[in-house]
PDB file of N, CA and C in Angstrom:
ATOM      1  N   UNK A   1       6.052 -25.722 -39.787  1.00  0.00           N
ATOM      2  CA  UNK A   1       5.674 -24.431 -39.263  1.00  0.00           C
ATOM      3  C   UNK A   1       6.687 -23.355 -39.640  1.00  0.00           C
ATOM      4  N   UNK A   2       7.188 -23.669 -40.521  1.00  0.00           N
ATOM      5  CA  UNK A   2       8.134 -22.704 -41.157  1.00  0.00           C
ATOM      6  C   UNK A   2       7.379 -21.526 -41.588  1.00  0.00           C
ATOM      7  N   UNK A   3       6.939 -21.397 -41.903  1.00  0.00           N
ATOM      8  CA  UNK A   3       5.920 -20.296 -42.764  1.00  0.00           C
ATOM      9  C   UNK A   3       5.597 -19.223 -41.862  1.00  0.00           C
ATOM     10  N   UNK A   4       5.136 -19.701 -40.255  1.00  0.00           N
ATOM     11  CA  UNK A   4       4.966 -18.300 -39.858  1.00  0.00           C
ATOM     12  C   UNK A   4       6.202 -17.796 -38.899  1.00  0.00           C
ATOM     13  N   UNK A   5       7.150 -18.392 -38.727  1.00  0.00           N
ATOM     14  CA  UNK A   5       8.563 -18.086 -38.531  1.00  0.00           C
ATOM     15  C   UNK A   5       9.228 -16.794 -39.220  1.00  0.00           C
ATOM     16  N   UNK A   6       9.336 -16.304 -38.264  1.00  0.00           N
ATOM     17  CA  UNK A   6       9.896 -14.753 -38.926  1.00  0.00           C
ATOM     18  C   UNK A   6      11.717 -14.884 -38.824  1.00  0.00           C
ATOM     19  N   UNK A   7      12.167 -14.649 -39.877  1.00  0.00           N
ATOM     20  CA  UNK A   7      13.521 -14.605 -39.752  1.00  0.00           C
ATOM     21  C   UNK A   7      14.604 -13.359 -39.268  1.00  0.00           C
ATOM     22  N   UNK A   8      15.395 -13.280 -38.401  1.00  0.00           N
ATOM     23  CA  UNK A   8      16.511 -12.517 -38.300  1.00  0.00           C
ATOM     24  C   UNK A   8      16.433 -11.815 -39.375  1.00  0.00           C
ATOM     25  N   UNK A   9      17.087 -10.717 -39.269  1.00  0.00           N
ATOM     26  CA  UNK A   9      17.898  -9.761 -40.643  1.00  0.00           C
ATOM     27  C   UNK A   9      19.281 -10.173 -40.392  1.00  0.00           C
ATOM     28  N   UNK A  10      20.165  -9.980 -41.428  1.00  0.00           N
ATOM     29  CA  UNK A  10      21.290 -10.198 -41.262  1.00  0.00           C
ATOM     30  C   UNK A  10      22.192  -9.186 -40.252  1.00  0.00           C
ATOM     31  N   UNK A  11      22.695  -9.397 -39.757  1.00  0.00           N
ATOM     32  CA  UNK A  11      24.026  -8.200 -39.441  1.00  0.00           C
ATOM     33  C   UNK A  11      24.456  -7.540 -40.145  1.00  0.00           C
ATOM     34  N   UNK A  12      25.086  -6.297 -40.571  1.00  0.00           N
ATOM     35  CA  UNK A  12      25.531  -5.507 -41.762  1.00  0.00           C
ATOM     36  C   UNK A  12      27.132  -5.973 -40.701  1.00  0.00           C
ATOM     37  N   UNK A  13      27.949  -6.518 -42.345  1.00  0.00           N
ATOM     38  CA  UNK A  13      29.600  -6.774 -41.745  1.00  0.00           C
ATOM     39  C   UNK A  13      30.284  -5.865 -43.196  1.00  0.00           C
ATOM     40  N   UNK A  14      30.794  -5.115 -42.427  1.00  0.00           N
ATOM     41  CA  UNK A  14      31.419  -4.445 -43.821  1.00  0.00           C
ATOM     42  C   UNK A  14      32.398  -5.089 -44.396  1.00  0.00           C
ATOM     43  N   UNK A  15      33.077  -5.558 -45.878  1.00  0.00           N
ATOM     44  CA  UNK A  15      34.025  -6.158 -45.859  1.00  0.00           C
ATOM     45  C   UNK A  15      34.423  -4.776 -47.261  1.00  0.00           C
ATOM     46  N   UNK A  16      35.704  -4.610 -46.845  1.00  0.00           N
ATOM     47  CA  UNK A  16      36.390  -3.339 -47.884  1.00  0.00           C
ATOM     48  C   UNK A  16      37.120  -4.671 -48.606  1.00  0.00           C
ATOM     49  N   UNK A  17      36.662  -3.937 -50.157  1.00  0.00           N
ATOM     50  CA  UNK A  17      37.702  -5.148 -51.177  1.00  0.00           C
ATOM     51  C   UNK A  17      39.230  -4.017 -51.268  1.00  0.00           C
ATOM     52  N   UNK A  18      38.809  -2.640 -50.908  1.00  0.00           N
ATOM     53  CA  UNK A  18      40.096  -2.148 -51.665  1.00  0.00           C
ATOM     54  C   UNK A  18      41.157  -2.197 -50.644  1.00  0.00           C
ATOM     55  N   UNK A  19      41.224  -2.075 -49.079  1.00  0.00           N
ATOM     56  CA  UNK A  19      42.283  -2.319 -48.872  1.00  0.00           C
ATOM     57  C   UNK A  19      42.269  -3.507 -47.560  1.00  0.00           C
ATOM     58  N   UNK A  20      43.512  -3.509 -47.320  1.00  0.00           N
ATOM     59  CA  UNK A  20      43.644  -4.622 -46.350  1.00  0.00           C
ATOM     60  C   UNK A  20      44.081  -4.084 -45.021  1.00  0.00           C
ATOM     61  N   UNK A  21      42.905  -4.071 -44.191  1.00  0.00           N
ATOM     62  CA  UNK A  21      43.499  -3.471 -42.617  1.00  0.00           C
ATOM     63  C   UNK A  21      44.299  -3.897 -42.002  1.00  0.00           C
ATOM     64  N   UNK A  22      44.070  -5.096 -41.863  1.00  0.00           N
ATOM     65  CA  UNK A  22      44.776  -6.688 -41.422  1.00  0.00           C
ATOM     66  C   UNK A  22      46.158  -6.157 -41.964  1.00  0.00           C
ATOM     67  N   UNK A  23      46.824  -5.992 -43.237  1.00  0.00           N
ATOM     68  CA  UNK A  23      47.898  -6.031 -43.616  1.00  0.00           C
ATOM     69  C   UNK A  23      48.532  -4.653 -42.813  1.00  0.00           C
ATOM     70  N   UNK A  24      48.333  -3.479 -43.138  1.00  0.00           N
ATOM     71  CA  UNK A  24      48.299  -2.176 -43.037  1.00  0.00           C
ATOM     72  C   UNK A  24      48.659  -2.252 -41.606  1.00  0.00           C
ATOM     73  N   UNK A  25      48.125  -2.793 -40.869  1.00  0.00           N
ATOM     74  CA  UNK A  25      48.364  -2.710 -39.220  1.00  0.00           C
ATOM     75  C   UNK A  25      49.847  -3.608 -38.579  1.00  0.00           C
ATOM     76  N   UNK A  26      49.862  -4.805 -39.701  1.00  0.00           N
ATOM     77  CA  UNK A  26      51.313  -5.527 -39.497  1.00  0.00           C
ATOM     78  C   UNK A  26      52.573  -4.731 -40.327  1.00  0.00           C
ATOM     79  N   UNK A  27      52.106  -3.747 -40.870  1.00  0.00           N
ATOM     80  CA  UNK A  27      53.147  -3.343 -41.649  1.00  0.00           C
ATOM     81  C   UNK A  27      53.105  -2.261 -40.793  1.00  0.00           C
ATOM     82  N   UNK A  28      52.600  -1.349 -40.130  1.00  0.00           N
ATOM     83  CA  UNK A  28      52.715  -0.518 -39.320  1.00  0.00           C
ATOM     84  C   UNK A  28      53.366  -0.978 -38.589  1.00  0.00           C
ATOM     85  N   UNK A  29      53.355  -1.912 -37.629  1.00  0.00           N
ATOM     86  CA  UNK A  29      54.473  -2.579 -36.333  1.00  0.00           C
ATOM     87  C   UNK A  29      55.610  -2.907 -36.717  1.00  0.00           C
ATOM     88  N   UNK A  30      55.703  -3.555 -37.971  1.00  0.00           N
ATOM     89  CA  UNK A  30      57.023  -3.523 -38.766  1.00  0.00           C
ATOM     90  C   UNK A  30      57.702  -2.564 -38.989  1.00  0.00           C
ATOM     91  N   UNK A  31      57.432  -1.477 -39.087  1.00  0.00           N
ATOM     92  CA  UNK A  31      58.082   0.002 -39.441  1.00  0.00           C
ATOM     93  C   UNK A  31      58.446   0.563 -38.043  1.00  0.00           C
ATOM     94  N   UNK A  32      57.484   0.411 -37.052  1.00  0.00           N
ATOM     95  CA  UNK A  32      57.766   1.006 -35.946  1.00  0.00           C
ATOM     96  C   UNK A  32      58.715  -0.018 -35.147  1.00  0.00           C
ATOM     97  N   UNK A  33      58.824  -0.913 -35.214  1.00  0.00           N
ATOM     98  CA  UNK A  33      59.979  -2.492 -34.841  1.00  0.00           C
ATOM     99  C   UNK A  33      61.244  -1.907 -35.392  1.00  0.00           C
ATOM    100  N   UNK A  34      61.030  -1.820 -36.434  1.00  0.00           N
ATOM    101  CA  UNK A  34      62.364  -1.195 -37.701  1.00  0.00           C
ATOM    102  C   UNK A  34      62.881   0.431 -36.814  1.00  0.00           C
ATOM    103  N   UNK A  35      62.177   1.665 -36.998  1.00  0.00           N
ATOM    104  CA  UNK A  35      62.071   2.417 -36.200  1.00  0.00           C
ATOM    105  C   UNK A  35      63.152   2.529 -35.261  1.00  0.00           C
ATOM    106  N   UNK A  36      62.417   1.681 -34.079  1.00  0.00           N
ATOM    107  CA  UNK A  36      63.160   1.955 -32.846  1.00  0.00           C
ATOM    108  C   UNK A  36      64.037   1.144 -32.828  1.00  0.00           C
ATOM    109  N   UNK A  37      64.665   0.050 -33.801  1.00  0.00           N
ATOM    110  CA  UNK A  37      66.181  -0.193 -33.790  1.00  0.00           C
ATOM    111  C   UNK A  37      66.903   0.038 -34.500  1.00  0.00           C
ATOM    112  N   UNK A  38      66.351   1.202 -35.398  1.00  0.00           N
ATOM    113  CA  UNK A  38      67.233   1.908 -36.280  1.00  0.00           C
ATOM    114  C   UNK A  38      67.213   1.914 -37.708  1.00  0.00           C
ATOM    115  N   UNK A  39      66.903   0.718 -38.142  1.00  0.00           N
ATOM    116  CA  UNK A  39      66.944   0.475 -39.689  1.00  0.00           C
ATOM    117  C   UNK A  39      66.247   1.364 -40.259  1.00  0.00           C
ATOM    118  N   UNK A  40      65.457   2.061 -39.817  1.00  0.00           N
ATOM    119  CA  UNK A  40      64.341   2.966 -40.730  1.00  0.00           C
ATOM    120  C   UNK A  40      64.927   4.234 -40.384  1.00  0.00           C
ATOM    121  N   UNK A  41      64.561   5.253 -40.940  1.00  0.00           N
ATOM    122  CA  UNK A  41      64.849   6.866 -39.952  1.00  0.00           C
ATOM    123  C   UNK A  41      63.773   7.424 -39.526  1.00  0.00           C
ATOM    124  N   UNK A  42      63.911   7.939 -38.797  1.00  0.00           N
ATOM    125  CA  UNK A  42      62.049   8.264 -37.971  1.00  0.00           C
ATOM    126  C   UNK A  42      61.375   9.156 -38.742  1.00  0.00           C
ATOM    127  N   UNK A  43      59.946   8.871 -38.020  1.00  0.00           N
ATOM    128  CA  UNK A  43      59.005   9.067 -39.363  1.00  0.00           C
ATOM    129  C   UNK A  43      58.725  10.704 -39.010  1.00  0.00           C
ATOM    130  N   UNK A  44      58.363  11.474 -40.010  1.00  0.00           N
ATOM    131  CA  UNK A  44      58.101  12.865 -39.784  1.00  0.00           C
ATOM    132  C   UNK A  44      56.552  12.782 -39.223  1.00  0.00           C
ATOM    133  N   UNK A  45      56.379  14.206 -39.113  1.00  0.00           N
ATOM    134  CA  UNK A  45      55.473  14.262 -38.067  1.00  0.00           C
ATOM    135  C   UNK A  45      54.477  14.990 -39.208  1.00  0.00           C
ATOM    136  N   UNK A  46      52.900  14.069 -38.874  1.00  0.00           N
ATOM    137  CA  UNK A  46      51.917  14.683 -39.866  1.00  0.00           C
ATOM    138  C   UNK A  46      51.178  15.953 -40.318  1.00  0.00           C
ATOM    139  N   UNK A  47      50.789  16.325 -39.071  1.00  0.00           N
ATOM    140  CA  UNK A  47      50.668  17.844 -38.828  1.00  0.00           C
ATOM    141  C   UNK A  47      51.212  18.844 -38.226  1.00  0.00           C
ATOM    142  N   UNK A  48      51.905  19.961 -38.492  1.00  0.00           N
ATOM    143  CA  UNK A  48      52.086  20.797 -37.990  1.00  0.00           C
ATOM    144  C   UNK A  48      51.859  21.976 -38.616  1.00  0.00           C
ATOM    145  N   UNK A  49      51.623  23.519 -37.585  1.00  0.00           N
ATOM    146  CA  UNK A  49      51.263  24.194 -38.045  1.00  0.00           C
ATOM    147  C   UNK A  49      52.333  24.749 -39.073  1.00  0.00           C
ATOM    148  N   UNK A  50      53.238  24.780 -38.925  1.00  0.00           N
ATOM    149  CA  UNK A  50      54.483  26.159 -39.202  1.00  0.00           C
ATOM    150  C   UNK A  50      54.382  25.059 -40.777  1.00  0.00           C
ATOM    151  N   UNK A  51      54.161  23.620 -40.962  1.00  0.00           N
ATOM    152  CA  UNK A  51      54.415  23.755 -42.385  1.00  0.00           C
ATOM    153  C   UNK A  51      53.293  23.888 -43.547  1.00  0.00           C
ATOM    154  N   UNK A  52      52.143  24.038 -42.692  1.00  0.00           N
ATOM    155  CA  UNK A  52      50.906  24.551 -43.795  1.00  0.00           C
ATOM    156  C   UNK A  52      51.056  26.325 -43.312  1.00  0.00           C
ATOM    157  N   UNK A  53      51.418  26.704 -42.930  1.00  0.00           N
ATOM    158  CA  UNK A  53      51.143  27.866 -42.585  1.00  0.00           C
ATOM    159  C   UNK A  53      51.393  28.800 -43.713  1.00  0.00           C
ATOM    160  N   UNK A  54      50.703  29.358 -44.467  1.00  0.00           N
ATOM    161  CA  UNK A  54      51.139  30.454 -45.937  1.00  0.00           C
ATOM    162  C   UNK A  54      51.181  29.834 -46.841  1.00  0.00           C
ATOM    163  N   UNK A  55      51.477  28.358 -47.089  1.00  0.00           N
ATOM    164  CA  UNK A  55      51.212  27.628 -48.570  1.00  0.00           C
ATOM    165  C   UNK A  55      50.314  28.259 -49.265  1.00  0.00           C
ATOM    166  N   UNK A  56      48.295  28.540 -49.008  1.00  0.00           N
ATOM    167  CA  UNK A  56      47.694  28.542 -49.754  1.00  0.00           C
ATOM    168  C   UNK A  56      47.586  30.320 -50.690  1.00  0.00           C
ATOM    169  N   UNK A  57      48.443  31.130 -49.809  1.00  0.00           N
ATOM    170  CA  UNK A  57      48.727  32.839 -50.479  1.00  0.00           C
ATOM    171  C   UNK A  57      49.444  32.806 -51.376  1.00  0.00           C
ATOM    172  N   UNK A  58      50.716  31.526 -51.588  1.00  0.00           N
ATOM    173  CA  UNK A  58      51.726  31.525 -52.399  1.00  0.00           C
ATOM    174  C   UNK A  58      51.112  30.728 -53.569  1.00  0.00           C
ATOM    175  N   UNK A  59      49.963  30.179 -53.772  1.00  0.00           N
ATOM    176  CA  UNK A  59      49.516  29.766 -55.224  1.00  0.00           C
ATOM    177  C   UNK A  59      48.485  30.403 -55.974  1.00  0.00           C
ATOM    178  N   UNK A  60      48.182  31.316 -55.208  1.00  0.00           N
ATOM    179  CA  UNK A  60      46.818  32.333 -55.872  1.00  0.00           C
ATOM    180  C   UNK A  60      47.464  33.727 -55.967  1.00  0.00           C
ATOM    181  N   UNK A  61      47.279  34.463 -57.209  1.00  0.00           N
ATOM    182  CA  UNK A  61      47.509  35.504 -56.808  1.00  0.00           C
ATOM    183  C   UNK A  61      46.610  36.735 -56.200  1.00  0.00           C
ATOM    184  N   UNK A  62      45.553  36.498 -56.140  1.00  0.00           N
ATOM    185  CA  UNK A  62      44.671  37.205 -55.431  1.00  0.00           C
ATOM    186  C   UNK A  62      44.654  37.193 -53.949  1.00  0.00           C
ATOM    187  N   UNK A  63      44.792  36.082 -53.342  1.00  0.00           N
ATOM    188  CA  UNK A  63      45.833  36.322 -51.889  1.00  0.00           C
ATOM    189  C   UNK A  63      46.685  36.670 -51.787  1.00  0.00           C
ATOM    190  N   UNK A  64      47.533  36.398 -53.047  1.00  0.00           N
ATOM    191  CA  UNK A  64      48.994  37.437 -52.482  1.00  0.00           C
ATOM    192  C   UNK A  64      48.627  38.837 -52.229  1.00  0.00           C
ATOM    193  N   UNK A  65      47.740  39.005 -52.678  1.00  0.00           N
ATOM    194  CA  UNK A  65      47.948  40.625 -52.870  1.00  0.00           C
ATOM    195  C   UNK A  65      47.155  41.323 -51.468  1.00  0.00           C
ATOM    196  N   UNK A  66      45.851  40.386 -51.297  1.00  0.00           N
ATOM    197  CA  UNK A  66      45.306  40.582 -50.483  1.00  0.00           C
ATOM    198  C   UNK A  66      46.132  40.581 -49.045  1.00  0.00           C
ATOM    199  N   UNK A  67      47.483  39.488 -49.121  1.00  0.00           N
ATOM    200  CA  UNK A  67      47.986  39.364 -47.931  1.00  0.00           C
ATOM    201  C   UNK A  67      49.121  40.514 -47.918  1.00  0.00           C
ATOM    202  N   UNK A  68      49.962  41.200 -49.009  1.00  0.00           N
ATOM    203  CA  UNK A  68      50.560  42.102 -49.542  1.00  0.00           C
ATOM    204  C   UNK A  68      50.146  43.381 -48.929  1.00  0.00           C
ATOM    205  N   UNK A  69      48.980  43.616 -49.085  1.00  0.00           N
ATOM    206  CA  UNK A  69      47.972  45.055 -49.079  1.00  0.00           C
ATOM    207  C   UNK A  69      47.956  45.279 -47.930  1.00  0.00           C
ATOM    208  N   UNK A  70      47.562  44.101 -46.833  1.00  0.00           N
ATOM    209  CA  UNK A  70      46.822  44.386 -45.294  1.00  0.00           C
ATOM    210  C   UNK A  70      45.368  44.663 -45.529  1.00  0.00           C
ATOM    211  N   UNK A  71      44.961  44.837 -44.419  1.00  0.00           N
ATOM    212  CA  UNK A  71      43.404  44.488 -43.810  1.00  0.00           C
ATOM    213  C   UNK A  71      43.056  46.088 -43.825  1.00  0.00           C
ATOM    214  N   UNK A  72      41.750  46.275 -44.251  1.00  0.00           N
ATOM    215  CA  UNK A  72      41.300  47.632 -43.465  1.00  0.00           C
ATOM    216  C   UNK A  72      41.242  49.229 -44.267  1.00  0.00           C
ATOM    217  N   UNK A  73      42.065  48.653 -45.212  1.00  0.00           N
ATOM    218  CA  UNK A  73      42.819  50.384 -45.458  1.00  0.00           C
ATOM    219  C   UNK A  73      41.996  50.726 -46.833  1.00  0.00           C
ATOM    220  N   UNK A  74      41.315  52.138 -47.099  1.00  0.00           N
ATOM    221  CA  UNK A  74      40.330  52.819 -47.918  1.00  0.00           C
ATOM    222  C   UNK A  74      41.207  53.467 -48.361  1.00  0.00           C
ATOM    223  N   UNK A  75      41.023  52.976 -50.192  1.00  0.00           N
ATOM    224  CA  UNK A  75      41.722  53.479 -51.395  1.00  0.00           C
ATOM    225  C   UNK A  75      41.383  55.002 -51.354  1.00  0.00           C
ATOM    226  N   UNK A  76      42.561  55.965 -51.774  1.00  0.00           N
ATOM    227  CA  UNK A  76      41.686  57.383 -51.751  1.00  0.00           C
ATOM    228  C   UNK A  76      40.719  57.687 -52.343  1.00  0.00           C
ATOM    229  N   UNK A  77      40.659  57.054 -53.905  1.00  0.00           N
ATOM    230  CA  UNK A  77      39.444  57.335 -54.454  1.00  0.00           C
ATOM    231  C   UNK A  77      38.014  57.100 -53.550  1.00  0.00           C
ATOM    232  N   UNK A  78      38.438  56.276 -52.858  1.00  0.00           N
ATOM    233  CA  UNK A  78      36.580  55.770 -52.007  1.00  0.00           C
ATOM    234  C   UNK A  78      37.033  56.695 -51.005  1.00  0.00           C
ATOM    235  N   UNK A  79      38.120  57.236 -50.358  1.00  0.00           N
ATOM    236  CA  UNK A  79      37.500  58.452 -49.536  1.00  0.00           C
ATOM    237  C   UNK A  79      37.644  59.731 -50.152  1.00  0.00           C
ATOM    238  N   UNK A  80      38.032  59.731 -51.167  1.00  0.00           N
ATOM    239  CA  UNK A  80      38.072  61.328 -52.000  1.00  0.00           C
ATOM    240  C   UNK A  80      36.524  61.452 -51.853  1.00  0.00           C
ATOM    241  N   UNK A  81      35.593  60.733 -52.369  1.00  0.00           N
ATOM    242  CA  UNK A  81      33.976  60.651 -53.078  1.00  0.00           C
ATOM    243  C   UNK A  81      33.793  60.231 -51.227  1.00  0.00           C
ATOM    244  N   UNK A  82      33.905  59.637 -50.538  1.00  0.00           N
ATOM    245  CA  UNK A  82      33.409  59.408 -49.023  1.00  0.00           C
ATOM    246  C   UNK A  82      33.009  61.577 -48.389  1.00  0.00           C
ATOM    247  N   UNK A  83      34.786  61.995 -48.848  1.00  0.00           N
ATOM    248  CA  UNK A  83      34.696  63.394 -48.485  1.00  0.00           C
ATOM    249  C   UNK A  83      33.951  63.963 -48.925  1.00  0.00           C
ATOM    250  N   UNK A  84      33.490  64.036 -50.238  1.00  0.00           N
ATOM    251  CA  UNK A  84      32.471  64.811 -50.720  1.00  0.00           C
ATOM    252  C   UNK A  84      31.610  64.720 -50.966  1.00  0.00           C
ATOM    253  N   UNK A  85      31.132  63.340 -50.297  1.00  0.00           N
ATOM    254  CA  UNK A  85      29.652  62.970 -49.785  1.00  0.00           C
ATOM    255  C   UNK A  85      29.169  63.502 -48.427  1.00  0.00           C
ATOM    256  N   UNK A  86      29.970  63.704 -47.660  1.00  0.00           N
ATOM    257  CA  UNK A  86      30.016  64.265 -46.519  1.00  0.00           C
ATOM    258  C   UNK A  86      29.707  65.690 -46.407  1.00  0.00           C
ATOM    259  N   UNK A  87      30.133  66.348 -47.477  1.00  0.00           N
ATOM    260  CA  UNK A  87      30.256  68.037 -47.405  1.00  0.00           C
ATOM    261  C   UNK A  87      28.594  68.529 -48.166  1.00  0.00           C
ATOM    262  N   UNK A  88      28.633  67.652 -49.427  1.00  0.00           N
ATOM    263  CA  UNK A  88      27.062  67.990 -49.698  1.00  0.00           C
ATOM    264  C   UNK A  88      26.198  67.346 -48.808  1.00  0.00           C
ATOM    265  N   UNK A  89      26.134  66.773 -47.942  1.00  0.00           N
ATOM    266  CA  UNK A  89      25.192  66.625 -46.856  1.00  0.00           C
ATOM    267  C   UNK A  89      25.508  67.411 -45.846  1.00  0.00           C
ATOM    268  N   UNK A  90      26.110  68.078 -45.617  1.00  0.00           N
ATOM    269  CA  UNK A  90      26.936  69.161 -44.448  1.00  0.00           C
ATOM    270  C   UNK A  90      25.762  70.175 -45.024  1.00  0.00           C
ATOM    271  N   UNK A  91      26.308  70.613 -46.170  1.00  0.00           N
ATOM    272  CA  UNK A  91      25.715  71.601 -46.906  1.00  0.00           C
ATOM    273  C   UNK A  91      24.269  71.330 -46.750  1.00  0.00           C
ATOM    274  N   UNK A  92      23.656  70.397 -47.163  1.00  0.00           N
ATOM    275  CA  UNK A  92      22.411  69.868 -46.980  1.00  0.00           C
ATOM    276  C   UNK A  92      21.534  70.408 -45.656  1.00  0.00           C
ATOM    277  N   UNK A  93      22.072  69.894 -45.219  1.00  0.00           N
ATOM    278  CA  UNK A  93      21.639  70.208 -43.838  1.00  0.00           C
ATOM    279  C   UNK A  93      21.676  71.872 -43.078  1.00  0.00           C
ATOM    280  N   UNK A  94      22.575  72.696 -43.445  1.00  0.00           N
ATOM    281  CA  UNK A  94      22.953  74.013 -43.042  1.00  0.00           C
ATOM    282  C   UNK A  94      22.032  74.421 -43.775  1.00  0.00           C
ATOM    283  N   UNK A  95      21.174  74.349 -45.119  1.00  0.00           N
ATOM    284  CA  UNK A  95      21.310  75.563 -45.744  1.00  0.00           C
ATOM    285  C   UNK A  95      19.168  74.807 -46.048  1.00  0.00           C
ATOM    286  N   UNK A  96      19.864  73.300 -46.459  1.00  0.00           N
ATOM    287  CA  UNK A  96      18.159  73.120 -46.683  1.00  0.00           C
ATOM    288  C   UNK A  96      18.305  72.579 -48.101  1.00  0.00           C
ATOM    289  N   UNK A  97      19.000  73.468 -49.054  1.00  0.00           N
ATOM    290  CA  UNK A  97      18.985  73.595 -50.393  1.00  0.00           C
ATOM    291  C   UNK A  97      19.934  72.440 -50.972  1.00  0.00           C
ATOM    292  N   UNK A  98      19.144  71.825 -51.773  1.00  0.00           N
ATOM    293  CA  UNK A  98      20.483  70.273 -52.640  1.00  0.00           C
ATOM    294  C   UNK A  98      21.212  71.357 -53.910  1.00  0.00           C
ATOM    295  N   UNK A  99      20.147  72.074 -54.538  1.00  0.00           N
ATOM    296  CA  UNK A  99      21.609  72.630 -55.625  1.00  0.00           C
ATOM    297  C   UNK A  99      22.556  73.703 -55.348  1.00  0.00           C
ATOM    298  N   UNK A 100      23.885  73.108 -56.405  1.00  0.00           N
ATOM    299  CA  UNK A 100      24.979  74.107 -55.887  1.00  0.00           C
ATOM    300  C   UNK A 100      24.741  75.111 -56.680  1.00  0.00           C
TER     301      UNK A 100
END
């Protein structure tokens, strides 16, 4: 009566060929064993802000400049032409008439 016997699926077991957890985790306790009686020098610390902080302005120069310049501020040329977009519509409006 094999035949109408439905079989299990397998379990999905992951097995990684590239590294060894098993190892990685005894060598971790080893370092931290080592560590706290000295033989090693303590381990630095992975993240912090203050040492990513500005790395990525100092390899582009288009952030530098951007960070150089500041935020916000209108070149005169775009308000020279801003001003005198303003005045022929001033004009516009007072008089009715577009030519000067």
């Amino acid at each position: 009566m094999g035949m109408f016997k439905t079989r299990q699926p397998r379990k999905f077991r992951r097995i990684s060929i590239y590294t060894d957890e098993r190892r990685e985790k005894l060598e971790q306790l080893v370092n931290d064993y080592k560590r706290e009686t000295g033989e090693l020098p303590p381990a630095q610390e992975d993240y912090t802000k203050d040492r990513f902080k500005g790395k990525f302005s100092q390899f582009t120069p288009r952030a530098q400049r951007y960070a150089e310049g500041g935020r916000g501020m209108i070149k005169w040329p775009v308000a020279l032409v801003a001003v005198i977009a303003l005045f022929m519509l001033l004009r516009w409006i007072m008089t009715g008439d577009i030519h000067f």
